[in-house]
Protein backbone atom coordinates (compact mmCIF):
# COMPACT_ATOMS: atom_id res chain seq x y z
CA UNK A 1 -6.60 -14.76 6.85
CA UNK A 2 -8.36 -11.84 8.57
CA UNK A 3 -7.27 -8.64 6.43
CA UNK A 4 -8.85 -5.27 5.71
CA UNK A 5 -9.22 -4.21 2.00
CA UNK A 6 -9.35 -0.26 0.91
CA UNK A 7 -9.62 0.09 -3.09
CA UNK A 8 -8.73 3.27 -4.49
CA UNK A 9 -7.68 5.18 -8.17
CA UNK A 10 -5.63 8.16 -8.38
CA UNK A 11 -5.20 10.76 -11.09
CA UNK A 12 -1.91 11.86 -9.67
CA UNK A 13 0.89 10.51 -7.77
CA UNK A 14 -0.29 11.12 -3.78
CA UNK A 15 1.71 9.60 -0.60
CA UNK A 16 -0.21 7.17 0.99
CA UNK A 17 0.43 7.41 5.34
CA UNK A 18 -0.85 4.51 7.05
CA UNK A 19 -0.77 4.67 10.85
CA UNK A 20 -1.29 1.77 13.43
CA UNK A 21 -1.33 0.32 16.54
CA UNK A 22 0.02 -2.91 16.41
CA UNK A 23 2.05 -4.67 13.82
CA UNK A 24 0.64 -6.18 10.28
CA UNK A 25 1.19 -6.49 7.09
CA UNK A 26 0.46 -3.65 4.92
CA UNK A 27 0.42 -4.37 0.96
CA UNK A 28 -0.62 -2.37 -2.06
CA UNK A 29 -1.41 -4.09 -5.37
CA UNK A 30 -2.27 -2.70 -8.60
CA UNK A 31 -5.77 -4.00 -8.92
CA UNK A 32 -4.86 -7.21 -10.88
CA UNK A 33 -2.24 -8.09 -8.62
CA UNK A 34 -4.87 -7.94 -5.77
CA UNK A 35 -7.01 -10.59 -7.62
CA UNK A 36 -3.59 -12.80 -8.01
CA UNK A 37 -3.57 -12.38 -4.28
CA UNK A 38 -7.12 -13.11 -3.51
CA UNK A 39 -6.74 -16.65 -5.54
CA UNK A 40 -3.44 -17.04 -3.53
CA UNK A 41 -0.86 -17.07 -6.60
CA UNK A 42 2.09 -14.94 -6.48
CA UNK A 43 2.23 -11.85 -7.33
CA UNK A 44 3.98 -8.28 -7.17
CA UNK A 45 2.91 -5.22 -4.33
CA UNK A 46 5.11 -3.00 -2.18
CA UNK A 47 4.95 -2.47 1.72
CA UNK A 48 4.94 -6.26 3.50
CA UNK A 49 5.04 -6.38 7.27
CA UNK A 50 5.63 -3.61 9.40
CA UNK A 51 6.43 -2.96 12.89
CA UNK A 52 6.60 0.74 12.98
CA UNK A 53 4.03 3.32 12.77
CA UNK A 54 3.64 4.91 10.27
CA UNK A 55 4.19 3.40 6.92
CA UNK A 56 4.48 5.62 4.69
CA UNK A 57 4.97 5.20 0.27
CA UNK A 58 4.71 7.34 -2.72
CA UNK A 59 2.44 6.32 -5.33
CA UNK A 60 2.14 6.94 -8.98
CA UNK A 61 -0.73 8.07 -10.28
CA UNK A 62 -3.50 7.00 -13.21
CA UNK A 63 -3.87 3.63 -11.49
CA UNK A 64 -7.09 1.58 -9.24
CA UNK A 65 -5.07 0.40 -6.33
CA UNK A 66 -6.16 -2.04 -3.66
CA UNK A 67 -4.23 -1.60 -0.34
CA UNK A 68 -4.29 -4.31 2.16
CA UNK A 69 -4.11 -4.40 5.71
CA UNK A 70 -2.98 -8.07 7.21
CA UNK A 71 -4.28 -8.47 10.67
CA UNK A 72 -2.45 -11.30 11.84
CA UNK A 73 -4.10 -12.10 15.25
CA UNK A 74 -5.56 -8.89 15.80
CA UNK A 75 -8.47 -7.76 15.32
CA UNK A 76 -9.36 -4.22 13.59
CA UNK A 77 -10.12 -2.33 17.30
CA UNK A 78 -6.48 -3.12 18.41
CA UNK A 79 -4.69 -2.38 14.65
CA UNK A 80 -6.88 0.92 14.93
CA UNK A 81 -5.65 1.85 11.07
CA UNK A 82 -5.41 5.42 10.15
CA UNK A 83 -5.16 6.24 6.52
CA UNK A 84 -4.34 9.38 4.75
CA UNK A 85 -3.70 10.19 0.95
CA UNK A 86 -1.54 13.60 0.26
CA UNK A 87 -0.63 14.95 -3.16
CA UNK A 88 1.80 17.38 -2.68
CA UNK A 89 4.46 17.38 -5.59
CA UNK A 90 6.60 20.03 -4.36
CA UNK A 91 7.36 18.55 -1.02
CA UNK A 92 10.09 16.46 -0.34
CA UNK A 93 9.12 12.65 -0.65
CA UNK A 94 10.42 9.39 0.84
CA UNK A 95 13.05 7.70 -0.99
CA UNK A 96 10.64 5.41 -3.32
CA UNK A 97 10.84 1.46 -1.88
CA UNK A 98 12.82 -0.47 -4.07
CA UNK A 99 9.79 -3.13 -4.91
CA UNK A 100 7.54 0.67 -5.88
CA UNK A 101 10.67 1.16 -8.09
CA UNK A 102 10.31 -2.15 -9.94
CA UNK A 103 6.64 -1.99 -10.21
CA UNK A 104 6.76 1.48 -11.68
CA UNK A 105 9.14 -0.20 -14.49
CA UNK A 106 6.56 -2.44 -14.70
CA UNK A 107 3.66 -0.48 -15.54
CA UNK A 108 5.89 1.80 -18.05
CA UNK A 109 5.99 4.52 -15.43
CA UNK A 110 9.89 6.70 -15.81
């Protein structure tokens, strides 16, 4: 599978805005879930495939993240990702996605 891979930590929570031109799948592990992924067992991210541009998620912070872009049969010319991170706590955020919510239980986040 032809993918793009963009590791990252953050200190503080940030919303992550990915933009693109055609559809994929867009997932974001914490890191040991991308290594699950890599050696194809199943494991836990948010996002999945999306149709719409732009995808956009609110992330905790004081965790290495690996965000992955599935290209399907695309290659990365025609996806034509655009990433941004934005901490901004004091403006409004998207309603957390329900798989974020269970991951944050996960790690012990409140």
């Amino acid at each position: 599978m032809k993918y793009l891979r963009f590791p990252f930590k953050l200190k503080s929570s940030k919303t992550l805005t990915v933009e693109f031109d055609k559809p994929v799948s867009i997932l974001v592990f914490v890191d040991g879930q991308f290594q699950r992924y890599k050696e194809g067992a199943s494991c836990k991210y948010f996002g999945g495939p999306q149709k719409d541009s732009p995808y956009v998620v609110k992330l905790p912070g004081g965790y290495k993240y690996n965000m992955v872009i599935e290209l399907g049969k695309y290659d990365k010319k025609a996806v034509n990702p655009r990433i941004e991170l934005v901490g901004n706590a004091k403006a409004p955020q998207p309603t957390l996605d329900p798989v974020l919510a269970e991951l944050e239980a996960i790690l012990g986040e409140d």
